[in-house]
PDB file of N, CA and C in Angstrom:
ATOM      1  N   UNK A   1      -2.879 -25.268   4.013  1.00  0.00           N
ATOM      2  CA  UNK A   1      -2.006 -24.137   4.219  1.00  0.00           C
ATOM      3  C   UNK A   1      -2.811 -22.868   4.501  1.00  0.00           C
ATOM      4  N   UNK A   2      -3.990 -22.400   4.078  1.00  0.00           N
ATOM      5  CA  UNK A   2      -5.149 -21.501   4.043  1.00  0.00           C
ATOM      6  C   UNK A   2      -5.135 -21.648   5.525  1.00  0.00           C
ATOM      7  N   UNK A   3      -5.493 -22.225   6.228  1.00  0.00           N
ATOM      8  CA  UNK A   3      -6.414 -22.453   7.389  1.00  0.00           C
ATOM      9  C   UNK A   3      -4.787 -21.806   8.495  1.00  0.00           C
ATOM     10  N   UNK A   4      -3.622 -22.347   7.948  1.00  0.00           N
ATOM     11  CA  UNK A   4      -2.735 -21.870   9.203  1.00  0.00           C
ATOM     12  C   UNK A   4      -1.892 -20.797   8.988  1.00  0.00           C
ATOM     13  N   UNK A   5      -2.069 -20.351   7.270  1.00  0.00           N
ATOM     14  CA  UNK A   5      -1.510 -18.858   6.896  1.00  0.00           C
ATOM     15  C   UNK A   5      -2.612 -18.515   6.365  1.00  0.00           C
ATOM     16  N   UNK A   6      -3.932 -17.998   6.556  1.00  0.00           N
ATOM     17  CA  UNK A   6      -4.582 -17.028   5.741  1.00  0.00           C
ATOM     18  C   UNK A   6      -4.215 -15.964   4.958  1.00  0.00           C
ATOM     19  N   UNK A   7      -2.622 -15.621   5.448  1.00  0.00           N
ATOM     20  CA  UNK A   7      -2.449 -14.497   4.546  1.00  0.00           C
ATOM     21  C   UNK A   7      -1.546 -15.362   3.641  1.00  0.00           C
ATOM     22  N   UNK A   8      -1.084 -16.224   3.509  1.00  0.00           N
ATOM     23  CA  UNK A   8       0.009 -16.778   2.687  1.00  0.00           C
ATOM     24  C   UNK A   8      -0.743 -16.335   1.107  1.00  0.00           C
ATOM     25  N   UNK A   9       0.636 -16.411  -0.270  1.00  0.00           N
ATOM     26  CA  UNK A   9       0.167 -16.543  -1.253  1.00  0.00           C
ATOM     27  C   UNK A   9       1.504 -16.639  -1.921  1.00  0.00           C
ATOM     28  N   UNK A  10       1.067 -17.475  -3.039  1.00  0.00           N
ATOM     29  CA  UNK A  10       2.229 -17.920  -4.068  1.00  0.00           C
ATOM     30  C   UNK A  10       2.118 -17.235  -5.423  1.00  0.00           C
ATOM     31  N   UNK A  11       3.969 -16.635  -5.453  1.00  0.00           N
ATOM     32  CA  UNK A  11       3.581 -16.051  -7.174  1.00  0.00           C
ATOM     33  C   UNK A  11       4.728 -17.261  -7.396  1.00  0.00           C
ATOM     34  N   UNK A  12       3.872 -17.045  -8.852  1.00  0.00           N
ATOM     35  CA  UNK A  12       4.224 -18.037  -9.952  1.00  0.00           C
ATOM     36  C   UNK A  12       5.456 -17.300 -10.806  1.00  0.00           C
ATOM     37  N   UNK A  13       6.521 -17.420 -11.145  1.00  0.00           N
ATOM     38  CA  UNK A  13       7.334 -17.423 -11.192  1.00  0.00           C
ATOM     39  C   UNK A  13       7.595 -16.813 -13.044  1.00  0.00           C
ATOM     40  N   UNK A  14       6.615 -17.933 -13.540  1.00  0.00           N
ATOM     41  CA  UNK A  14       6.114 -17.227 -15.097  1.00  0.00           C
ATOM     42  C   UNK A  14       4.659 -16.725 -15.299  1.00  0.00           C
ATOM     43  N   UNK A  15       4.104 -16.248 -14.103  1.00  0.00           N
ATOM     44  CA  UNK A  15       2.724 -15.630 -14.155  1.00  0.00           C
ATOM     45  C   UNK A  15       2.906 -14.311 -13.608  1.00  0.00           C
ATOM     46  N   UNK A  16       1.772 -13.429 -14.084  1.00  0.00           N
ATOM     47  CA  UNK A  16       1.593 -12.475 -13.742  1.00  0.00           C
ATOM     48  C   UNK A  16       2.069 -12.140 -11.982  1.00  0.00           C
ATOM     49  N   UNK A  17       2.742 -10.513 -11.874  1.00  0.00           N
ATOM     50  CA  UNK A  17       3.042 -10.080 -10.410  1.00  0.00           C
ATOM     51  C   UNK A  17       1.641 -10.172  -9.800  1.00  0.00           C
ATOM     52  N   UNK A  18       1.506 -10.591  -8.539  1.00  0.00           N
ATOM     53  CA  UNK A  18       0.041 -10.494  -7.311  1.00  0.00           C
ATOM     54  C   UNK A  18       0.477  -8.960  -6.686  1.00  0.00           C
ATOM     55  N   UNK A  19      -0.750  -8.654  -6.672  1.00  0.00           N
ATOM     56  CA  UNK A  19      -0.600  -7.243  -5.751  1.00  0.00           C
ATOM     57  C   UNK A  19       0.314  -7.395  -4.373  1.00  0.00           C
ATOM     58  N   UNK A  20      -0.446  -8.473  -3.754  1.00  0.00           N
ATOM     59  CA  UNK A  20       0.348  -8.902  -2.647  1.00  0.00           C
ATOM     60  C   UNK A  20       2.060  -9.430  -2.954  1.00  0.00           C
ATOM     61  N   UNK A  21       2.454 -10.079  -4.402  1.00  0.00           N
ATOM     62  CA  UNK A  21       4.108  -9.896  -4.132  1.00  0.00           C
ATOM     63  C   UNK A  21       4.392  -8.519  -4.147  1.00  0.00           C
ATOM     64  N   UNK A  22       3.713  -7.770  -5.318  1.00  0.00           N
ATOM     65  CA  UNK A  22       4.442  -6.561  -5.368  1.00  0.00           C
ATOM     66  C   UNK A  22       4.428  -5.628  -4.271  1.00  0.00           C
ATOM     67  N   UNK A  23       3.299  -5.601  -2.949  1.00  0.00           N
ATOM     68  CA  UNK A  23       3.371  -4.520  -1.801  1.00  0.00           C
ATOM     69  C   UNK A  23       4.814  -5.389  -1.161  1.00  0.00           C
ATOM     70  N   UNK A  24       4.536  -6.726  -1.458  1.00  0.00           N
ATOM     71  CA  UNK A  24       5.602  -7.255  -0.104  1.00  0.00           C
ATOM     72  C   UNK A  24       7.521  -6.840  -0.761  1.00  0.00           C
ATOM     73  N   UNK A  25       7.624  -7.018  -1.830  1.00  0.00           N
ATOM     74  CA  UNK A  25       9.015  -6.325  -2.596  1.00  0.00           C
ATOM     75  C   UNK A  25       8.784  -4.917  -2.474  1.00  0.00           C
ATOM     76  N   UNK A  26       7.914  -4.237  -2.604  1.00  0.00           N
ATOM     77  CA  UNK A  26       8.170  -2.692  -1.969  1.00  0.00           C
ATOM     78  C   UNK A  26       8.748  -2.812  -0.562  1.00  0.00           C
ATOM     79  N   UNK A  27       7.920  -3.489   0.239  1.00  0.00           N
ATOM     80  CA  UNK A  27       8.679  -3.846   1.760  1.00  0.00           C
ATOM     81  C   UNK A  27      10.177  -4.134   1.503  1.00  0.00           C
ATOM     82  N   UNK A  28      10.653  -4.806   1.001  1.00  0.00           N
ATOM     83  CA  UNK A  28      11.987  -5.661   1.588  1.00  0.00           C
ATOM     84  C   UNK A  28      13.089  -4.062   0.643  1.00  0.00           C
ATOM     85  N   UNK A  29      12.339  -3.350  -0.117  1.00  0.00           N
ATOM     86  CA  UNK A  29      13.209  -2.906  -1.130  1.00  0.00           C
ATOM     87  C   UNK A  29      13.553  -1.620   0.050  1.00  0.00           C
ATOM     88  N   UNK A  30      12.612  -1.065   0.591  1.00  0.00           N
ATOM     89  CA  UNK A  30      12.458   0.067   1.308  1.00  0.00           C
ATOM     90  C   UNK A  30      12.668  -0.383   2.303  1.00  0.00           C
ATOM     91  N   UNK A  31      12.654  -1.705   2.751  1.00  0.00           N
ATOM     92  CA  UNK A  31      13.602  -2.350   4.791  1.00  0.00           C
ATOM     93  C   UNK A  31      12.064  -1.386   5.591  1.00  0.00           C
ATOM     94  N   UNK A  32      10.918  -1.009   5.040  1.00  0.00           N
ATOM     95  CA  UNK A  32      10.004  -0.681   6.146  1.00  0.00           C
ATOM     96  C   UNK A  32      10.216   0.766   5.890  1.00  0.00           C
ATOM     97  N   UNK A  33      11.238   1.658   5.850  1.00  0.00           N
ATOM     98  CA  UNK A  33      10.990   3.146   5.557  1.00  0.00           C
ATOM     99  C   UNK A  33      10.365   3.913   5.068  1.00  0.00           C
ATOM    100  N   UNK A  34       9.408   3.885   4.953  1.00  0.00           N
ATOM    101  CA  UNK A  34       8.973   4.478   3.634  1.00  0.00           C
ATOM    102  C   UNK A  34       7.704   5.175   4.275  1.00  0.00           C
ATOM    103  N   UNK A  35       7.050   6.233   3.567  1.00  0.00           N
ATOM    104  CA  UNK A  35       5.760   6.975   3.901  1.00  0.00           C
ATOM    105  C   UNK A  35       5.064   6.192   2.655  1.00  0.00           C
ATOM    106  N   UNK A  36       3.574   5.513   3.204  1.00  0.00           N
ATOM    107  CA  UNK A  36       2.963   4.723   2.016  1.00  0.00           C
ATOM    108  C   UNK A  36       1.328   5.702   2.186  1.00  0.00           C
ATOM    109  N   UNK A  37       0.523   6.502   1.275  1.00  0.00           N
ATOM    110  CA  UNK A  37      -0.238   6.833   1.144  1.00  0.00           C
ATOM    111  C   UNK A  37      -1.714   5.397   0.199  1.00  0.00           C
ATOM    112  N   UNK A  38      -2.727   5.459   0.775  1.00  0.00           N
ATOM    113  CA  UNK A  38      -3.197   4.465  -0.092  1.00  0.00           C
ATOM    114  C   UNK A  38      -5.263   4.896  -0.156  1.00  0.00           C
ATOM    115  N   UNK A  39      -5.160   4.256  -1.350  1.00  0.00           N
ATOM    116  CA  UNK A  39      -6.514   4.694  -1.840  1.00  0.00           C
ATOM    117  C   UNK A  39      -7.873   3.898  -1.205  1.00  0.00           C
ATOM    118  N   UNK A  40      -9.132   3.848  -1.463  1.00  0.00           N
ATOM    119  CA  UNK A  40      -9.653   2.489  -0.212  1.00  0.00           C
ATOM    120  C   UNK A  40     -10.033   1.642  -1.857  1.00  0.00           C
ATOM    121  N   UNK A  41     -10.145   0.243  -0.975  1.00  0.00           N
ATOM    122  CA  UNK A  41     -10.169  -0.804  -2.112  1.00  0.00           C
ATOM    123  C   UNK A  41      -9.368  -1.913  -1.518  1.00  0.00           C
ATOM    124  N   UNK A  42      -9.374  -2.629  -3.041  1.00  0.00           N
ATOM    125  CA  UNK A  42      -8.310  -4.157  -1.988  1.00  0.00           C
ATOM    126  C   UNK A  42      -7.216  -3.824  -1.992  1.00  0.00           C
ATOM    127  N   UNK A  43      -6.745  -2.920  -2.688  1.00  0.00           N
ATOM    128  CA  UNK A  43      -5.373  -2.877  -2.713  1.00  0.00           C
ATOM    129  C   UNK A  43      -4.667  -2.067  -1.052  1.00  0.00           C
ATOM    130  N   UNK A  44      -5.919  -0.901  -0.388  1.00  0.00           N
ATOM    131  CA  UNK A  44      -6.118  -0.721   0.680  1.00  0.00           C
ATOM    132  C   UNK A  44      -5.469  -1.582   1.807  1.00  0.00           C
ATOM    133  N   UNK A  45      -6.298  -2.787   1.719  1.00  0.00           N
ATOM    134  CA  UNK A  45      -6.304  -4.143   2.416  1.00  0.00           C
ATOM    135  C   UNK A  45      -4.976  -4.631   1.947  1.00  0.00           C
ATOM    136  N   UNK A  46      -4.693  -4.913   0.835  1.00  0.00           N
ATOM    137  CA  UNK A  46      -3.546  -5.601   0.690  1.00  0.00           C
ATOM    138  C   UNK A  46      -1.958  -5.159   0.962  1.00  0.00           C
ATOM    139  N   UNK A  47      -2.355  -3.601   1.130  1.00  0.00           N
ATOM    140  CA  UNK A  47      -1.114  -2.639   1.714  1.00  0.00           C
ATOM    141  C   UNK A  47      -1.191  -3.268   3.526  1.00  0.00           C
ATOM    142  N   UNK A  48      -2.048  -2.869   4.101  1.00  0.00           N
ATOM    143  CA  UNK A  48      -2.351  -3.203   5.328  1.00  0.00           C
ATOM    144  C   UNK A  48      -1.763  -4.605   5.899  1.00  0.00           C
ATOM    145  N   UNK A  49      -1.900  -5.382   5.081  1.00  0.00           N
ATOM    146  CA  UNK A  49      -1.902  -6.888   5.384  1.00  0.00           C
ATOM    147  C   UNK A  49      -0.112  -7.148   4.954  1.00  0.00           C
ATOM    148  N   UNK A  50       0.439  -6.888   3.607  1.00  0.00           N
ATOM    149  CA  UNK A  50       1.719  -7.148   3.015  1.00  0.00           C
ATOM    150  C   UNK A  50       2.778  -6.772   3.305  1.00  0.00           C
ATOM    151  N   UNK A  51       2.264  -4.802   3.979  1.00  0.00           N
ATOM    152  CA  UNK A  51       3.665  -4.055   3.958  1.00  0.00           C
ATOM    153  C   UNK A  51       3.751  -4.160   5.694  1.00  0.00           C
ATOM    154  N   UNK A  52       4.648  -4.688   6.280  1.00  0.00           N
ATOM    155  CA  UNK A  52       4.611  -4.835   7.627  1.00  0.00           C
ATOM    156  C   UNK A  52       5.519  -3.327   8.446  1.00  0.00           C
ATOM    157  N   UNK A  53       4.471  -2.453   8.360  1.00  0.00           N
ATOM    158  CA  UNK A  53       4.407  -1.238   9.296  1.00  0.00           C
ATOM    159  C   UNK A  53       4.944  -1.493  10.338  1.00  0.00           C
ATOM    160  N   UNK A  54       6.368  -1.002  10.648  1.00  0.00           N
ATOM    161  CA  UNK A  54       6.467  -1.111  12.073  1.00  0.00           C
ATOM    162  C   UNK A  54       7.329  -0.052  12.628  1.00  0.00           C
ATOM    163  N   UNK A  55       6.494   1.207  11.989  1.00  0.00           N
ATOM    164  CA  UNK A  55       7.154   2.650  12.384  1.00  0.00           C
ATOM    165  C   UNK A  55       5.923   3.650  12.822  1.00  0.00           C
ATOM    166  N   UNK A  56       5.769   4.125  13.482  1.00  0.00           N
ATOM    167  CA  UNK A  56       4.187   4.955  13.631  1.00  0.00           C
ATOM    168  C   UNK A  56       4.244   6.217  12.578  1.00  0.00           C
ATOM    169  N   UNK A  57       3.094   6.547  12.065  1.00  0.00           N
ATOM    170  CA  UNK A  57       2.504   7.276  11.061  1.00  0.00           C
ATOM    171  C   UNK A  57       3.226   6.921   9.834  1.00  0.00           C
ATOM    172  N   UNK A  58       3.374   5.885   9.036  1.00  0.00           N
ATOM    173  CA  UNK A  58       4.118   5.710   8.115  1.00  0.00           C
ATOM    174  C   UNK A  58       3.256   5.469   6.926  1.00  0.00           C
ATOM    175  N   UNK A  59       1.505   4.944   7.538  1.00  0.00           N
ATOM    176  CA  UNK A  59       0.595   4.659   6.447  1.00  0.00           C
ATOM    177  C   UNK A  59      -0.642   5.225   6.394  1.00  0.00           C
ATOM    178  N   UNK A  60      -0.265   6.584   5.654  1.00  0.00           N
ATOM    179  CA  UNK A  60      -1.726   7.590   5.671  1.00  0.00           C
ATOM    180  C   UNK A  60      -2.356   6.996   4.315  1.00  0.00           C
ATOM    181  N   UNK A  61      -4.390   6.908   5.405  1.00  0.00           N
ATOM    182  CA  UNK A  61      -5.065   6.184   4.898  1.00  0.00           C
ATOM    183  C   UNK A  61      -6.311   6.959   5.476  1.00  0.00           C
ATOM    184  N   UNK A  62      -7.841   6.905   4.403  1.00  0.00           N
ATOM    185  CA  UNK A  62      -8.591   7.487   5.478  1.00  0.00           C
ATOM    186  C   UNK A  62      -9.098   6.716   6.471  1.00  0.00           C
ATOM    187  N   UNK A  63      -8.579   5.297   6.360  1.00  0.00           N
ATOM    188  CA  UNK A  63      -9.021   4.505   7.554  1.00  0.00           C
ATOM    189  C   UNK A  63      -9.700   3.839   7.152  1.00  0.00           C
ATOM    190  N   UNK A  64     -10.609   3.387   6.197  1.00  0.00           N
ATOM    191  CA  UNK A  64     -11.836   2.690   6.303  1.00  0.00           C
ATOM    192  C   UNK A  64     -12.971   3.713   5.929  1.00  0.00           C
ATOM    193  N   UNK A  65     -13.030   4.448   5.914  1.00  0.00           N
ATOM    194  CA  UNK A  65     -14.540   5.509   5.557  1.00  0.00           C
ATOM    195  C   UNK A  65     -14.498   5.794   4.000  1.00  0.00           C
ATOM    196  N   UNK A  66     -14.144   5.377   3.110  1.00  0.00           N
ATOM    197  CA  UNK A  66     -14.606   5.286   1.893  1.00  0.00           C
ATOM    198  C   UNK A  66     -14.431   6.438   1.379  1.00  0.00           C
ATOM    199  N   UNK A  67     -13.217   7.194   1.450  1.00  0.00           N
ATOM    200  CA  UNK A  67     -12.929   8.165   1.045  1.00  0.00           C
ATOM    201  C   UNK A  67     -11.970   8.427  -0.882  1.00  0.00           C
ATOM    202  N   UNK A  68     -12.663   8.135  -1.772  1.00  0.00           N
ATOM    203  CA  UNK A  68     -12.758   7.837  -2.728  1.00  0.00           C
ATOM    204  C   UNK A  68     -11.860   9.059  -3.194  1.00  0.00           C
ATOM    205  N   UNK A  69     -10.659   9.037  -3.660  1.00  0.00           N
ATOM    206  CA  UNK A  69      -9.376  10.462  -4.074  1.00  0.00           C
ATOM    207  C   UNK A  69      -8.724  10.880  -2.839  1.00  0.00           C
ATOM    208  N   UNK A  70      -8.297   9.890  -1.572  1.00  0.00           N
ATOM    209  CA  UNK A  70      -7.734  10.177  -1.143  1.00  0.00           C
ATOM    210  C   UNK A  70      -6.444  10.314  -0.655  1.00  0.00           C
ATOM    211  N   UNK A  71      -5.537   9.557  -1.603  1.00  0.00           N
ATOM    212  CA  UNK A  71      -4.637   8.767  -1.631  1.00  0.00           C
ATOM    213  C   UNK A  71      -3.286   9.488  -2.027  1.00  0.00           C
ATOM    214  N   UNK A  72      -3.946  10.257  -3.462  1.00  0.00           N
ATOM    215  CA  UNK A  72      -3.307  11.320  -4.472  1.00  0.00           C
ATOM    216  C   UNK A  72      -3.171  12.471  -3.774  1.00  0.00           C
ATOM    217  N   UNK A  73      -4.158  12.874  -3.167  1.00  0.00           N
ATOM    218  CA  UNK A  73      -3.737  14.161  -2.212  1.00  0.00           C
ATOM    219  C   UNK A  73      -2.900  14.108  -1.209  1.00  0.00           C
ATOM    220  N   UNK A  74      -2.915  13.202  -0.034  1.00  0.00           N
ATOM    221  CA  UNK A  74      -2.354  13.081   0.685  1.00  0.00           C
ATOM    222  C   UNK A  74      -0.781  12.656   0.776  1.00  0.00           C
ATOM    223  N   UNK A  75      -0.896  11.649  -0.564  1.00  0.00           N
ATOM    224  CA  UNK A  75       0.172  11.785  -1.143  1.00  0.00           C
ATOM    225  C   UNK A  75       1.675  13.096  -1.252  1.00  0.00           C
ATOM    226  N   UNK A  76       0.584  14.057  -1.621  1.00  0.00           N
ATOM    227  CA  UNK A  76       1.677  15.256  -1.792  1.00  0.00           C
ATOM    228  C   UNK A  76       1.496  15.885  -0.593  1.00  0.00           C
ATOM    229  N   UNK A  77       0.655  15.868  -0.048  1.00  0.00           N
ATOM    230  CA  UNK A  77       0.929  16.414   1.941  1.00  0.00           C
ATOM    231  C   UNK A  77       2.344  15.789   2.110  1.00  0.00           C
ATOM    232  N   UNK A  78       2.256  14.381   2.104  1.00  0.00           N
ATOM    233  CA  UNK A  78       3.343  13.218   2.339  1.00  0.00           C
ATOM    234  C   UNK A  78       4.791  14.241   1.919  1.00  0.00           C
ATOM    235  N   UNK A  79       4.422  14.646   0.737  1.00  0.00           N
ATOM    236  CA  UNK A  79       5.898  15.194   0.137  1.00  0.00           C
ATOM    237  C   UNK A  79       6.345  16.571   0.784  1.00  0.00           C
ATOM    238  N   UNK A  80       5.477  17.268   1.988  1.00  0.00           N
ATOM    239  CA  UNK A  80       5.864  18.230   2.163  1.00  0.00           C
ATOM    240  C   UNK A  80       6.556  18.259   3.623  1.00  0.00           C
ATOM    241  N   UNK A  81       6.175  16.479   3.842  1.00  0.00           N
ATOM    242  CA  UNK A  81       6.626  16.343   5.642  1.00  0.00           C
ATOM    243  C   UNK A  81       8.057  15.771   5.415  1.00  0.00           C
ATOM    244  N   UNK A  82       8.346  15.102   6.851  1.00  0.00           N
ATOM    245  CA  UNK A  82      10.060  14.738   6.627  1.00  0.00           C
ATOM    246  C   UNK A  82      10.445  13.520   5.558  1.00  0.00           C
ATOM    247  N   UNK A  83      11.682  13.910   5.587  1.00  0.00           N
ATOM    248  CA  UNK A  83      12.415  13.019   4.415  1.00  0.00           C
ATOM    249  C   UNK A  83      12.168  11.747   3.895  1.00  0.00           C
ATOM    250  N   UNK A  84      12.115  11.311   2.979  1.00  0.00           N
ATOM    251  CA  UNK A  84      12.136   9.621   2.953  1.00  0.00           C
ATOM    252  C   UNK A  84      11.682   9.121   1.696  1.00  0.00           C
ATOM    253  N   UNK A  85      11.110   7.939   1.847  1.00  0.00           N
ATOM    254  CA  UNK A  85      10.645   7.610   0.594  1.00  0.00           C
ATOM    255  C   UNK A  85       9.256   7.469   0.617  1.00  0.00           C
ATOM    256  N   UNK A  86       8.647   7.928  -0.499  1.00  0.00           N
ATOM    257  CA  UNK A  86       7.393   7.834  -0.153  1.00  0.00           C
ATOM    258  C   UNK A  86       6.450   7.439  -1.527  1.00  0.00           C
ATOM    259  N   UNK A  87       5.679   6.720  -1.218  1.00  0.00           N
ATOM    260  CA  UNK A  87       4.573   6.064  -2.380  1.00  0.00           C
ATOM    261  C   UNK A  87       3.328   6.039  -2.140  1.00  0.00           C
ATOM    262  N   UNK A  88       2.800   5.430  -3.072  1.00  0.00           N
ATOM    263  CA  UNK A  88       1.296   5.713  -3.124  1.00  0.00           C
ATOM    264  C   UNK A  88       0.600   4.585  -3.503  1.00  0.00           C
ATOM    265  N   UNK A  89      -0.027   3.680  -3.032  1.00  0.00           N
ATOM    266  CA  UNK A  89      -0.507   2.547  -3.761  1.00  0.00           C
ATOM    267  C   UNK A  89      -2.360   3.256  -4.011  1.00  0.00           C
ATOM    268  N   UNK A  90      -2.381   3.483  -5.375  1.00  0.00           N
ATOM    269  CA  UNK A  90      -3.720   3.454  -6.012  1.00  0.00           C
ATOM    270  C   UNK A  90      -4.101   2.849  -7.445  1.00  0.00           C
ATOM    271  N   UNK A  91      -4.997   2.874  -7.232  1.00  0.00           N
ATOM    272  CA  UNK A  91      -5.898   2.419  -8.703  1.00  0.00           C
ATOM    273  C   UNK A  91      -6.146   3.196  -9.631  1.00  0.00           C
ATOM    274  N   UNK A  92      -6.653   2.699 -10.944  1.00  0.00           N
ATOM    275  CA  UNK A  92      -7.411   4.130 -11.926  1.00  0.00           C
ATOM    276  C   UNK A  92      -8.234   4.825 -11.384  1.00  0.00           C
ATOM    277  N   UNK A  93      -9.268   4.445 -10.438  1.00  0.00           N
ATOM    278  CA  UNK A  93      -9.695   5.694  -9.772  1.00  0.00           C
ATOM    279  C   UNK A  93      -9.229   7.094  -9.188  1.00  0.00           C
ATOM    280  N   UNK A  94      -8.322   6.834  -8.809  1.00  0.00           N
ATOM    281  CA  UNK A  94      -7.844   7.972  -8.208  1.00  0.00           C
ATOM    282  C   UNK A  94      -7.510   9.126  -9.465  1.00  0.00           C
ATOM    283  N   UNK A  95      -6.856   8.655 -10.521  1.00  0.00           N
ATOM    284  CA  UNK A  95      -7.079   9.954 -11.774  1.00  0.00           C
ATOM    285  C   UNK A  95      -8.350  10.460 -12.321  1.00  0.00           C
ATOM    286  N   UNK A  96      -9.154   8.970 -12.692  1.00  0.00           N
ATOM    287  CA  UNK A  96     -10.603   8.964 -12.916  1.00  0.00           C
ATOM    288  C   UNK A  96     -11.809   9.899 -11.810  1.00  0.00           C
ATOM    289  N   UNK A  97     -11.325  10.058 -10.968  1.00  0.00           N
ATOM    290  CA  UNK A  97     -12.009  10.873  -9.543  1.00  0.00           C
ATOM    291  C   UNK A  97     -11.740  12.002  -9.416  1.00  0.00           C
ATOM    292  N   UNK A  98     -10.651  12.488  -9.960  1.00  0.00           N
ATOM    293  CA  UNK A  98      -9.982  13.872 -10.010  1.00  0.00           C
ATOM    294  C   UNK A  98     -10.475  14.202 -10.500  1.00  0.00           C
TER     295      UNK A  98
END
């Protein structure tokens, strides 16, 4: 199954939430609307890969350059542009960095 879904993954039903169910139930909860701000890390990657973007500028990120507290700030930029819903997927770093 690996080899013809690389992204596939199974939650267990009485095990712990996977990052990857929980970005993908943010998806279905929000139908794609949403402004998603995100920190770099796997969870970075796992926003990228789970939440299926298919609105332009919907996922401010610094891209890949290792921008360590960037997530939390931009975050509240997020809150000052147009309407919607908007989140933040980060880690303890991002308080810990502040």
């Amino acid at each position: 199954m690996e080899q013809k879904h690389p992204l596939a993954f199974q939650q267990d039903p009485q095990g712990k939430v996977l990052p990857q169910y929980a970005i993908d139930q943010i998806y279905q909860i929000t139908k794609g609307d949403a402004y998603i701000t995100t920190e770099v890390g796997q969870h970075q990657m796992w926003t990228a890969q789970f939440y299926k973007f298919d609105k332009p500028r919907r996922w401010i990120t610094s891209g890949g350059l290792g921008t360590m507290g960037f997530g939390f700030p931009a975050a509240i930029g997020v809150a000052f542009g147009p309407s919607g819903t908007r989140l933040s997927s980060t880690w303890r770093g991002t308080v810990v960095s502040r």
